[in-house]
C-alpha atoms as a PDB file:
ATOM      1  CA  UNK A   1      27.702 -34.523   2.172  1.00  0.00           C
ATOM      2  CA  UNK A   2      28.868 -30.961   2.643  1.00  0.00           C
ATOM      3  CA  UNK A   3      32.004 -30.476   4.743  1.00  0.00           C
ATOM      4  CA  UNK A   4      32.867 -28.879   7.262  1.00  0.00           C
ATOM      5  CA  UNK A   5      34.445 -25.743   5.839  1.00  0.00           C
ATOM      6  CA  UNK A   6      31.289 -25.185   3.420  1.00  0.00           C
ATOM      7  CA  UNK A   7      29.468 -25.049   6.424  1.00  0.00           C
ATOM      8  CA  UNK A   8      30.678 -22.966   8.092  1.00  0.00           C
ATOM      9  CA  UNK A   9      30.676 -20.533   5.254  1.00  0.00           C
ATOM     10  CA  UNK A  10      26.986 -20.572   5.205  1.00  0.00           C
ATOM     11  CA  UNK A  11      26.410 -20.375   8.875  1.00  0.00           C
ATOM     12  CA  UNK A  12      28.302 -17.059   8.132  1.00  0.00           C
ATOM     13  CA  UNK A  13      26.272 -16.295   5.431  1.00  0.00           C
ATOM     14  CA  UNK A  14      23.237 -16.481   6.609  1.00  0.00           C
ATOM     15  CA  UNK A  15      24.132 -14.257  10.001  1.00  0.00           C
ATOM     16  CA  UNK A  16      25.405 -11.570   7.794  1.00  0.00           C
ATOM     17  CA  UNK A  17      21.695 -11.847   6.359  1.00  0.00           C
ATOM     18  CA  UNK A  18      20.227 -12.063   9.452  1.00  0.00           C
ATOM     19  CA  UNK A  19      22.101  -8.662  10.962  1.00  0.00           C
ATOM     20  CA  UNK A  20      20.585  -7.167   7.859  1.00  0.00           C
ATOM     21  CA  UNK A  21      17.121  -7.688   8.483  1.00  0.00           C
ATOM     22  CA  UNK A  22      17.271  -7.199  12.044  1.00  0.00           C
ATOM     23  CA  UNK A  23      18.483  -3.883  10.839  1.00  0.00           C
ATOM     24  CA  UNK A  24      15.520  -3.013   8.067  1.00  0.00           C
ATOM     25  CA  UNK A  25      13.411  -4.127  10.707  1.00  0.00           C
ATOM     26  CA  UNK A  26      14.326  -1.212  13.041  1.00  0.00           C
ATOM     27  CA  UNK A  27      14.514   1.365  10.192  1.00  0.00           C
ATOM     28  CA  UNK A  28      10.951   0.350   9.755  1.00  0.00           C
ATOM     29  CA  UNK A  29      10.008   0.292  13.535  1.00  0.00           C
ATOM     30  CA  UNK A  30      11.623   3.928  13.599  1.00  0.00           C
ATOM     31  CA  UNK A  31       9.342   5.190  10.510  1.00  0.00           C
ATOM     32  CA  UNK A  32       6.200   3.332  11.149  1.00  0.00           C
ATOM     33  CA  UNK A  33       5.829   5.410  14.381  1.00  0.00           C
ATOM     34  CA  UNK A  34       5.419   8.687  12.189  1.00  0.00           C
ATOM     35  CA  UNK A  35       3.739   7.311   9.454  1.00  0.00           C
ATOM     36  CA  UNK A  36       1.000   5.576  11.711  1.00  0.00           C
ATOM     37  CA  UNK A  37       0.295   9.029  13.374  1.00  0.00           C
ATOM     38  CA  UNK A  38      -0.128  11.427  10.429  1.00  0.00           C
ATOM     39  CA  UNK A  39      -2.430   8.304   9.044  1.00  0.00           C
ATOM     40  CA  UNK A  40      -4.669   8.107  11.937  1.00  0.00           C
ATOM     41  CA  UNK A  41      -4.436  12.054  11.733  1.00  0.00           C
ATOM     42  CA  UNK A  42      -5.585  12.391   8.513  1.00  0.00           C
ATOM     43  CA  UNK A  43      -8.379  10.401   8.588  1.00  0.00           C
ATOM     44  CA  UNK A  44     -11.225  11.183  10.573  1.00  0.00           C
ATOM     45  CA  UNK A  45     -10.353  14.929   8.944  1.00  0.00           C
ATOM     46  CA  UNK A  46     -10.773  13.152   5.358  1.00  0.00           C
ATOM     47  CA  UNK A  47     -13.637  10.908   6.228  1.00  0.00           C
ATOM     48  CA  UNK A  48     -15.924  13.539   7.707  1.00  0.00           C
ATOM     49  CA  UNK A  49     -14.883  16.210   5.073  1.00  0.00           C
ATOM     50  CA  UNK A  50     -16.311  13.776   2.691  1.00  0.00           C
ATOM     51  CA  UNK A  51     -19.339  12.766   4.524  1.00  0.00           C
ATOM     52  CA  UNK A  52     -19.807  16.541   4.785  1.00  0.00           C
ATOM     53  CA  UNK A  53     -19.597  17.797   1.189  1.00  0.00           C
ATOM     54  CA  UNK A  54     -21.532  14.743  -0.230  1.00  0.00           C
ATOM     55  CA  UNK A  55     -24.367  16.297   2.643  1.00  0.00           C
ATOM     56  CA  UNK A  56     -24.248  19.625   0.638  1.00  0.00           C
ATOM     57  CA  UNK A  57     -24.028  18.637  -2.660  1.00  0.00           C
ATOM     58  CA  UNK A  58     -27.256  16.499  -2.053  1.00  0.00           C
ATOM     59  CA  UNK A  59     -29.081  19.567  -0.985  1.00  0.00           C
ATOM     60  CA  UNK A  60     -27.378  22.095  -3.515  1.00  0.00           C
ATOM     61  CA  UNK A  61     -30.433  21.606  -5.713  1.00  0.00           C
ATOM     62  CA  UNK A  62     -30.633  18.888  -8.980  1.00  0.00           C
ATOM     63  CA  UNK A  63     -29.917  22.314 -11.316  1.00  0.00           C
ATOM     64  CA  UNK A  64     -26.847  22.425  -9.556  1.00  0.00           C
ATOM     65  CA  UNK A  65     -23.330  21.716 -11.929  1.00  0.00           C
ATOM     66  CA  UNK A  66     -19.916  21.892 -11.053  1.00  0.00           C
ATOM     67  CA  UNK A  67     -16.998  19.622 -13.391  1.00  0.00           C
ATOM     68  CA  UNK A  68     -16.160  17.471 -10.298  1.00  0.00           C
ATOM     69  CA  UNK A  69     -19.694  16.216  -9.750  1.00  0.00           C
ATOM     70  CA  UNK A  70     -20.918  15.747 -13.168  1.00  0.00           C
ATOM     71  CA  UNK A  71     -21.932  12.270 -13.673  1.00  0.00           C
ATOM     72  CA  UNK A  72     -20.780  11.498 -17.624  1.00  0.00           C
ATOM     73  CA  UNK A  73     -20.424   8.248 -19.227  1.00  0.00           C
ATOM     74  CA  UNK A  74     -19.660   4.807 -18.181  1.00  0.00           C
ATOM     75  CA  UNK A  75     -16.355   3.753 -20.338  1.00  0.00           C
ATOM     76  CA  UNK A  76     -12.883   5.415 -19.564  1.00  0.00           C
ATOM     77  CA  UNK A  77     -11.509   4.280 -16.153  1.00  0.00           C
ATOM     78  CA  UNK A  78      -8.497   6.115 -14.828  1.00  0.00           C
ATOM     79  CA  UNK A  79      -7.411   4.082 -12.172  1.00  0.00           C
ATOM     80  CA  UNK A  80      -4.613   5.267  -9.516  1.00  0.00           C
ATOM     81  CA  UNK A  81      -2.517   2.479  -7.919  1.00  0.00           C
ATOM     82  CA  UNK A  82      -0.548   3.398  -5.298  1.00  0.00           C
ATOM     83  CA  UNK A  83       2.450   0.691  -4.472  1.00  0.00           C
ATOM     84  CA  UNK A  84       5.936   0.778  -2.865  1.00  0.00           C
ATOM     85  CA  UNK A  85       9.072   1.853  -4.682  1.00  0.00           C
ATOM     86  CA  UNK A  86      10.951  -0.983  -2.559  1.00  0.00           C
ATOM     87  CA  UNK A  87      10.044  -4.461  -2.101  1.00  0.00           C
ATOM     88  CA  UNK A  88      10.875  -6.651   0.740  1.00  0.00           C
ATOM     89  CA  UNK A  89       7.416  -6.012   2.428  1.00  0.00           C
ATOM     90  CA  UNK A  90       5.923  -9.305   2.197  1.00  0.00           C
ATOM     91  CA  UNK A  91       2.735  -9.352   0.618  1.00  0.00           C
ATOM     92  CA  UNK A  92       2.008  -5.649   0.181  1.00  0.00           C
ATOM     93  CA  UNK A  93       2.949  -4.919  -3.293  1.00  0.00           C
ATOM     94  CA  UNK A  94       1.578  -8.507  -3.809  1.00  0.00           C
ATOM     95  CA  UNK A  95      -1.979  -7.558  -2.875  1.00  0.00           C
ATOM     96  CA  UNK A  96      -1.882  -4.276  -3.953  1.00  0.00           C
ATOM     97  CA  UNK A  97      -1.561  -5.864  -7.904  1.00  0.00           C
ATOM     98  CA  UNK A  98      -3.755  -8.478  -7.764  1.00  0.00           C
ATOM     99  CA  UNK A  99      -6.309  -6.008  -6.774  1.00  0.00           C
ATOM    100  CA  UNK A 100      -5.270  -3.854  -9.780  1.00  0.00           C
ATOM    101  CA  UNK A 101      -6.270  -6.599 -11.816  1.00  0.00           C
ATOM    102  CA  UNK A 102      -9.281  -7.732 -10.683  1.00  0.00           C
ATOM    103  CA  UNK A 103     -10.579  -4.583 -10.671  1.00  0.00           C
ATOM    104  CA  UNK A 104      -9.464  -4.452 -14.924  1.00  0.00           C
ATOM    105  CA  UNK A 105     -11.257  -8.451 -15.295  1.00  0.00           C
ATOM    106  CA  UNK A 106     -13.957  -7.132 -13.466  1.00  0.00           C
ATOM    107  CA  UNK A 107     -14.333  -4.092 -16.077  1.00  0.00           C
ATOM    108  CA  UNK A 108     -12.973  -5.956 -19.094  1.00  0.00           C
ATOM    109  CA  UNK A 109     -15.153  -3.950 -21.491  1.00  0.00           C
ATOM    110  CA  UNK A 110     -13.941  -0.824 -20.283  1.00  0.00           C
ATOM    111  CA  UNK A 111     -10.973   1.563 -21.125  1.00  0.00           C
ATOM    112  CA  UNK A 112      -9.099   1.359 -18.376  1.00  0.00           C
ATOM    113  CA  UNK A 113      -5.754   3.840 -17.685  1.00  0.00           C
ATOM    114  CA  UNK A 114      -3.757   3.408 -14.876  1.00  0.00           C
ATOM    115  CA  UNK A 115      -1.546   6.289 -12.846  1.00  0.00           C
ATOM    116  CA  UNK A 116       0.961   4.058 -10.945  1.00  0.00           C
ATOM    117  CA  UNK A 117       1.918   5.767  -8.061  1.00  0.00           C
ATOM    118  CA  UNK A 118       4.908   3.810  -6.805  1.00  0.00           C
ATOM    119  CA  UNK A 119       8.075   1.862  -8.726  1.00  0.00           C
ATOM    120  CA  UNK A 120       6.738  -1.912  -7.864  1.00  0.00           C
ATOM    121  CA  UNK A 121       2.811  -1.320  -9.429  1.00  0.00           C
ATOM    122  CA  UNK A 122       4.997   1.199 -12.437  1.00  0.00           C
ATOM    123  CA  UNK A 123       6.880  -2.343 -13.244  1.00  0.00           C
ATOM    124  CA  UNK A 124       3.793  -4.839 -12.969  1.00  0.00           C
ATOM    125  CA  UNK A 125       1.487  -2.747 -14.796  1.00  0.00           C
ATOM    126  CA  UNK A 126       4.268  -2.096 -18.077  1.00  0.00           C
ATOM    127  CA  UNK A 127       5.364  -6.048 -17.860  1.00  0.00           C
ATOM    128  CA  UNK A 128       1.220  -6.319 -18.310  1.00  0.00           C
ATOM    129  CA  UNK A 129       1.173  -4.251 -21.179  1.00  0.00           C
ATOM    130  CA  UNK A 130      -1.734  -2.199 -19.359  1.00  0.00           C
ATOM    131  CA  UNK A 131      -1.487   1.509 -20.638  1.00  0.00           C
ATOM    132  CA  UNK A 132      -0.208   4.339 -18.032  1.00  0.00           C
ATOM    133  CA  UNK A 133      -1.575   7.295 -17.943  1.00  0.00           C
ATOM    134  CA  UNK A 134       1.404   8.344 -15.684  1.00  0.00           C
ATOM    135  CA  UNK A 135       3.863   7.328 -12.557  1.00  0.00           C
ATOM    136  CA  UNK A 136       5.313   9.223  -9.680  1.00  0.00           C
ATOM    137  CA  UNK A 137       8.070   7.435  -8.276  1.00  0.00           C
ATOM    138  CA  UNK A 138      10.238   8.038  -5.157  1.00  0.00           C
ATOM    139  CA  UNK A 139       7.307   9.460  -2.977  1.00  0.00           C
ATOM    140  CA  UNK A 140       6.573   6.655  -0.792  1.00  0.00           C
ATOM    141  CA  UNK A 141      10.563   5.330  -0.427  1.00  0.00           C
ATOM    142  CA  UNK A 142      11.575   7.901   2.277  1.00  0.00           C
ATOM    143  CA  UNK A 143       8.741   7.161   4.335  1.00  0.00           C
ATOM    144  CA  UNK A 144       7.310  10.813   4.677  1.00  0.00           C
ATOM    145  CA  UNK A 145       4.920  12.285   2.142  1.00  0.00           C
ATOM    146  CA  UNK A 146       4.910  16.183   1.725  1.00  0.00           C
ATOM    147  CA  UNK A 147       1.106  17.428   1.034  1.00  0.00           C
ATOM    148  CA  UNK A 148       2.864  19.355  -1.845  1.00  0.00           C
ATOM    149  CA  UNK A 149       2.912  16.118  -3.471  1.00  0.00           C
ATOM    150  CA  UNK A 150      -0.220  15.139  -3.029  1.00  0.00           C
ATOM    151  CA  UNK A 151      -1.243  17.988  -4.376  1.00  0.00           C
ATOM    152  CA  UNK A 152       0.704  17.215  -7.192  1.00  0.00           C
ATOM    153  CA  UNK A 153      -1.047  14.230  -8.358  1.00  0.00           C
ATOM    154  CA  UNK A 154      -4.441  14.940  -7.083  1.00  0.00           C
ATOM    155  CA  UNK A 155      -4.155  17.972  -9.496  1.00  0.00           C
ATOM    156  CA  UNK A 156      -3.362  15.846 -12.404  1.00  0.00           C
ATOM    157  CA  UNK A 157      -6.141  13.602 -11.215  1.00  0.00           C
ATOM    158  CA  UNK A 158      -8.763  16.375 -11.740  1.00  0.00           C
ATOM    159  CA  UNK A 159      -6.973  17.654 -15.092  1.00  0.00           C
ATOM    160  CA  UNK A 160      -7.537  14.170 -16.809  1.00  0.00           C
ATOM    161  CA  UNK A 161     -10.987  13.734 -15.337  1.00  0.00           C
ATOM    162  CA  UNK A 162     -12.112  17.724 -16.547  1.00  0.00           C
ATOM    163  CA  UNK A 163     -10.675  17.821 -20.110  1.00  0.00           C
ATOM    164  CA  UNK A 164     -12.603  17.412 -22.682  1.00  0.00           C
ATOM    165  CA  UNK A 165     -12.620  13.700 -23.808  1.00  0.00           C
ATOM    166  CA  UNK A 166     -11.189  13.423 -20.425  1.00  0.00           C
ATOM    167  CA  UNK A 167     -12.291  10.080 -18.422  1.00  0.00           C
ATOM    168  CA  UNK A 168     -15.275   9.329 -16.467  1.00  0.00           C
ATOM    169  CA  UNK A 169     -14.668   8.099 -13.388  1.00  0.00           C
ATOM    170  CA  UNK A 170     -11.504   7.817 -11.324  1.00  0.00           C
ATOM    171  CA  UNK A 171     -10.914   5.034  -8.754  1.00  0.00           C
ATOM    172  CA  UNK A 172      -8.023   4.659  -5.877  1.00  0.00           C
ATOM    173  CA  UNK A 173      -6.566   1.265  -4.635  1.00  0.00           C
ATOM    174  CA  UNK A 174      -4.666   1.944  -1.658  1.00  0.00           C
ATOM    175  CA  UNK A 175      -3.485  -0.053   1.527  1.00  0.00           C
ATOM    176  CA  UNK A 176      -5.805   1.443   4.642  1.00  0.00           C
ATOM    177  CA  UNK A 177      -3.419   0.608   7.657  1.00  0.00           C
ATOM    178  CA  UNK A 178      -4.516  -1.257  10.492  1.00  0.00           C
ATOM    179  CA  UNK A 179      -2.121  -2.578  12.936  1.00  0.00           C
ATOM    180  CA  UNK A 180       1.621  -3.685  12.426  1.00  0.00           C
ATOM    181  CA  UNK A 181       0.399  -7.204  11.203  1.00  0.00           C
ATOM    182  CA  UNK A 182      -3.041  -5.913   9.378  1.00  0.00           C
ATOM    183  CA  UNK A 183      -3.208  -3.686   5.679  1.00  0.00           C
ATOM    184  CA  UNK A 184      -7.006  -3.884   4.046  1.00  0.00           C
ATOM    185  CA  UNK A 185      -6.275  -3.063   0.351  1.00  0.00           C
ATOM    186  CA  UNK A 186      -9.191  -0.584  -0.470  1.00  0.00           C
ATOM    187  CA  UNK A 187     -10.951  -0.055  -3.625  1.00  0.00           C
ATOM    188  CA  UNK A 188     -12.166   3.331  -3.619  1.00  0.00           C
ATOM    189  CA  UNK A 189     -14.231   5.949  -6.238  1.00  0.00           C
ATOM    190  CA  UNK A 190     -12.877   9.395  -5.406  1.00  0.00           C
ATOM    191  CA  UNK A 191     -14.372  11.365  -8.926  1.00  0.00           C
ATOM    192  CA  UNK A 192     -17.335  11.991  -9.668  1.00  0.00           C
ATOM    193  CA  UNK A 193     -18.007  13.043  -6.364  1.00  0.00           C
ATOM    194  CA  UNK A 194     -20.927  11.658  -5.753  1.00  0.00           C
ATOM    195  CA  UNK A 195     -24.386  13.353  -4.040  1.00  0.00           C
ATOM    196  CA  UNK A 196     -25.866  11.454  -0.639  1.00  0.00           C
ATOM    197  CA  UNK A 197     -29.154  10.347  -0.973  1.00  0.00           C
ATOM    198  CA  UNK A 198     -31.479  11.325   1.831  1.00  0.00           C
ATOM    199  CA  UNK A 199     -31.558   8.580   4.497  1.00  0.00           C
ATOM    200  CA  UNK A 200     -29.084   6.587   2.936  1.00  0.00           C
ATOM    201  CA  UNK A 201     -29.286   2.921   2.194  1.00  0.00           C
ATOM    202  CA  UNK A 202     -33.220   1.389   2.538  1.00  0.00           C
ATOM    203  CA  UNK A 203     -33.777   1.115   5.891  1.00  0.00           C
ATOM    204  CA  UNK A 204     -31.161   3.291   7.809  1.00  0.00           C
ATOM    205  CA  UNK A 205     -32.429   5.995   9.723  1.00  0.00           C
ATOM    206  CA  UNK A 206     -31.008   9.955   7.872  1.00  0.00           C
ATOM    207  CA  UNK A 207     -28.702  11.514   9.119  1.00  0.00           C
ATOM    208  CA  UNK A 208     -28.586  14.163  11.782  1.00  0.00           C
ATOM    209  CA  UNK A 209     -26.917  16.460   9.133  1.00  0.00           C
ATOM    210  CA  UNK A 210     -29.511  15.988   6.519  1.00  0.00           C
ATOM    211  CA  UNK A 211     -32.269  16.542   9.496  1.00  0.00           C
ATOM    212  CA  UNK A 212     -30.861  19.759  10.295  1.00  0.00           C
ATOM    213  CA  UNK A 213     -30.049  21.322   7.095  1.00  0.00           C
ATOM    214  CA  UNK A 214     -27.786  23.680   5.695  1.00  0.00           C
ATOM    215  CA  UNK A 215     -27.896  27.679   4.801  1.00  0.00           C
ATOM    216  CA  UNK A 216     -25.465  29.071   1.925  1.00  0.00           C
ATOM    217  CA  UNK A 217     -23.828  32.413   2.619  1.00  0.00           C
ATOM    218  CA  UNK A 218     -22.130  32.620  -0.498  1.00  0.00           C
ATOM    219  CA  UNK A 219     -23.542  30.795  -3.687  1.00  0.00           C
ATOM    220  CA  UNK A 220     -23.204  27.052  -3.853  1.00  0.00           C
ATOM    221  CA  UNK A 221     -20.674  27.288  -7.217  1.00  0.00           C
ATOM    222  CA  UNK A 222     -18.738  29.319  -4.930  1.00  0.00           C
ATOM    223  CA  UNK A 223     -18.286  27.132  -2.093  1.00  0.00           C
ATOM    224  CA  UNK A 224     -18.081  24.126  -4.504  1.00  0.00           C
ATOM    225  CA  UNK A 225     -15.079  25.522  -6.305  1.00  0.00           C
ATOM    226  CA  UNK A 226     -13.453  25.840  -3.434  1.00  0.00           C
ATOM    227  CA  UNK A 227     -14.272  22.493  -1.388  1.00  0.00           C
ATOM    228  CA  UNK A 228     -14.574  19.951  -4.129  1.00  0.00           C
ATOM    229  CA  UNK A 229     -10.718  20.388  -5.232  1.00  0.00           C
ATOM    230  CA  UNK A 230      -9.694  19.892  -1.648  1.00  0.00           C
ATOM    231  CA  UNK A 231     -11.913  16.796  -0.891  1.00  0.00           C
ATOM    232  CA  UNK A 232      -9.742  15.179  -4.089  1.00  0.00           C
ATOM    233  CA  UNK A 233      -6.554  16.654  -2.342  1.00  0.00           C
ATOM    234  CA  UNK A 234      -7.733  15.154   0.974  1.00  0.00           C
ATOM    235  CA  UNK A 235      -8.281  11.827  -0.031  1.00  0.00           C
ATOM    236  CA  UNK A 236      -5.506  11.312  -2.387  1.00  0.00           C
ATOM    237  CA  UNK A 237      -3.387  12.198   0.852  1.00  0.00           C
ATOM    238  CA  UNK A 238      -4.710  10.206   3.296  1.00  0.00           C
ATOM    239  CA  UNK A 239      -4.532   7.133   0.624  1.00  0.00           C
ATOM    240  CA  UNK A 240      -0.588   8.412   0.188  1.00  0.00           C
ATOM    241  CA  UNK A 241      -0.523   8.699   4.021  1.00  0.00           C
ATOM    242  CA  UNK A 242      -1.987   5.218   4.847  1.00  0.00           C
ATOM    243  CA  UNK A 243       0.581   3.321   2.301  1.00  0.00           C
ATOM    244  CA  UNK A 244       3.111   4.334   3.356  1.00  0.00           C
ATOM    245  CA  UNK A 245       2.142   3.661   7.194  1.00  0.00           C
ATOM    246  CA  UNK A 246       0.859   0.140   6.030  1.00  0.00           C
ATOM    247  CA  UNK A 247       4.141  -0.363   4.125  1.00  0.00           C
ATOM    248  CA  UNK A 248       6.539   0.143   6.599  1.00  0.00           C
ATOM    249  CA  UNK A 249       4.158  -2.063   8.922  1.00  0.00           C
ATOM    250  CA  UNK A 250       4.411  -4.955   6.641  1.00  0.00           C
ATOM    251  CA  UNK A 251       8.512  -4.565   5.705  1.00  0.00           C
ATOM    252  CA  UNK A 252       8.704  -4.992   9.701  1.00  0.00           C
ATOM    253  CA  UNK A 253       6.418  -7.821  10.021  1.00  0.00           C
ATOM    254  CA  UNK A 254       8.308  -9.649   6.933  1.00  0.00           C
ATOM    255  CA  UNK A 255      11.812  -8.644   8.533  1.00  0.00           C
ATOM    256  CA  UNK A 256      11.045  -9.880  12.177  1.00  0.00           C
ATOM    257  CA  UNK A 257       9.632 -13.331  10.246  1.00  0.00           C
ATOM    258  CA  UNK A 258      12.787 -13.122   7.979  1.00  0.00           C
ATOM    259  CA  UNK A 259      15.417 -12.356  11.102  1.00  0.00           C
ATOM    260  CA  UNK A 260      13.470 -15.709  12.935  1.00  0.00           C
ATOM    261  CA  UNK A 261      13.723 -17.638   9.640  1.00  0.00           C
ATOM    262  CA  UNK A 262      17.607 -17.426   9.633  1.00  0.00           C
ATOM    263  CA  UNK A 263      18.335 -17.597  13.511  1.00  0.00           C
ATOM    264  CA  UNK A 264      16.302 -21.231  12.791  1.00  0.00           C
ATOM    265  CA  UNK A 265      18.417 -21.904   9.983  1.00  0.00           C
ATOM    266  CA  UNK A 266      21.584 -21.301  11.770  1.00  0.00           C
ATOM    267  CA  UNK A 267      20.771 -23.344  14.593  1.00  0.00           C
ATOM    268  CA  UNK A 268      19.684 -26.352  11.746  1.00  0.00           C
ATOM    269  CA  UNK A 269      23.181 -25.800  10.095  1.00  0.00           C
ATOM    270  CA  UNK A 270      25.161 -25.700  13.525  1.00  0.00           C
ATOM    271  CA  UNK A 271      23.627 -28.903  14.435  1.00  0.00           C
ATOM    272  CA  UNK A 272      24.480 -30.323  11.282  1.00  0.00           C
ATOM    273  CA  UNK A 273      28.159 -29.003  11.580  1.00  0.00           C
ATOM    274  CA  UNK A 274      28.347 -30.692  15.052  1.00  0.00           C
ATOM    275  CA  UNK A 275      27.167 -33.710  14.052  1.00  0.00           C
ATOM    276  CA  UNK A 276      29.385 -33.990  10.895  1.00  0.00           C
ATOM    277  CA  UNK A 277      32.507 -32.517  13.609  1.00  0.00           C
ATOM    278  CA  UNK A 278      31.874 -35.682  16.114  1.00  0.00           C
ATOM    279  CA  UNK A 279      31.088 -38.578  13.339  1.00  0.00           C
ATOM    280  CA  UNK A 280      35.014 -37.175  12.260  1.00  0.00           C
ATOM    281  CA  UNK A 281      36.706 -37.031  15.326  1.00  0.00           C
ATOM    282  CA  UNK A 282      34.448 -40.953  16.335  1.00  0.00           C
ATOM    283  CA  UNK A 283      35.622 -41.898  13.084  1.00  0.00           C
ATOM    284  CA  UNK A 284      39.722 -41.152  13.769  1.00  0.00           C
ATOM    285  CA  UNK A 285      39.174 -43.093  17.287  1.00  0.00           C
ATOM    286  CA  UNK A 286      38.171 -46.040  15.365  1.00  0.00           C
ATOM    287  CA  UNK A 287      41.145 -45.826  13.180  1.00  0.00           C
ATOM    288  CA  UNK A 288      43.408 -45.276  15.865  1.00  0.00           C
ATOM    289  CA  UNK A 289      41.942 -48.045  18.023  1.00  0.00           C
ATOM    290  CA  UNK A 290      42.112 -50.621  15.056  1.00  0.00           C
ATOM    291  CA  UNK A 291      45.508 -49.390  14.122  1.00  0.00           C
ATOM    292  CA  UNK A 292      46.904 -50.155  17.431  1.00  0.00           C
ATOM    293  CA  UNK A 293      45.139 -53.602  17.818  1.00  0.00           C
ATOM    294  CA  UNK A 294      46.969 -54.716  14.078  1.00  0.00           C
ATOM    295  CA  UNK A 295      50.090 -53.709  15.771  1.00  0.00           C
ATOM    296  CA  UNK A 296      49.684 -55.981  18.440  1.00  0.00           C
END
């Protein structure tokens, strides 16, 4: 049985531990609040700028080209995975990874290259001996991304996917924030971009944007050169943008769970202490007691 001393040195341990992740848990609080408002910013801009351009490209005309949109062949997979630097988040990196690799089993007979945004998928991805195309690390750590950065590796997205020999389609796996207590890892095909289809899926009614039309005042390679590198800009920032608000919502779900966890443990360990403190001091009455009925 542990004494009494021992114990006491945990119960001190474990508050020190405790005043730490009270603490993360208010750094988090105190960047989740930004984070969550340029996400919800960004993306009704990124979703309807999509929608949009997909709208146009549809009625650009089958003879119509451009690098971004053109559909090639059906074997080399770049794949950008975009984790945490830091860990401590609970399940986010977790999720993030397993998704990473179901998405290689599920394309096994593909060539599959992955751009590991982020120091926890960098890790998992080299300890899996998975190829990487290439990392950026310390973006997501401060809990602000600059669109400078995003342009950065949306850039390098398009380079790979343009070059000759280059790859043919590109995918994003990304945590789309919720709430505080709710991430929804997302899956996402960002190149080629793709053309809508009149109508959409069988049985949905068109759209009030392919009812009405569109008119080009300048040619459609014009506009297209122009639009198509910002919709890959656009949505590799808002997956940047919802990450990082999704990881700072999970590191101060896990902290609040963790700070609970320990204030429990304390109180288990105090009650322990007391109970070990008053079978002592019941067990020196007895000696005393029986010690001065042999004297007698």
């Amino acid at each position: 049985m542990a004494n009494l001393l021992d114990i006491r040195r945990r119960i001190k341990s474990v508050k020190n531990t405790q005043q730490i992740t009270k603490a993360m848990k208010m750094v988090s609080a105190a960047k989740l609040k930004r984070a969550q408002e340029r996400a919800v910013s960004a993306r009704p801009f990124a979703v309807k700028m999509a929608e949009v351009l997909t709208d146009l490209a549809s009625q650009a005309g089958e003879d119509f080209r451009h690098p971004l949109m053109d559909a090639r062949g059906d074997s080399r997979y770049l794949l950008v995975l975009v984790t945490a630097d830091k860990g401590l988040a609970g399940a986010f990196n977790a999720n993030l990874t397993k998704a990473a690799l179901a998405f290689m089993r599920e394309h096994e007979g593909k060539s599959v290259e992955v751009l590991a945004v982020g120091r926890k998928g960098r890790d998992f991805i080299r300890r899996r001996g998975v190829e990487i195309a290439g990392e950026y690390v310390g973006l997501t750590g401060k809990g602000r991304i600059e669109h400078a950065e995003a342009l950065e590796i949306a850039r390098d997205v398009m380079r790979r996917f343009t070059e000759d020999e280059g790859v043919d389609k590109v995918f994003v796996i990304f945590n789309e924030f919720r709430s505080v207590i709710s991430q929804r890892v997302v899956v996402e095909q960002i190149l080629p971009v793709s053309r809508a289809e009149e109508g959409g899926e069988e049985g949905d009614s068109p759209r009030e944007l392919n009812l009405v039309g569109y008119k080009y005042e300048q040619p459609p390679a014009e506009i297209f050169s122009q639009l198509l590198p910002r919709l890959v800009e656009t949505q590799i920032y808002r997956a940047l943008l919802e990450s990082v608000a999704s990881e700072q919502g999970a590191r101060m779900t896990a902290m609040d769970s963790a700070s609970k966890n320990a204030g429990e443990l304390i109180q288990s360990l105090t009650l322990n202490m007391n109970r070990i403190r008053q079978a002592s001091i019941t067990r020196e009455i007895i000696e005393i007691v029986s010690g001065a009925a042999a004297a007698q």
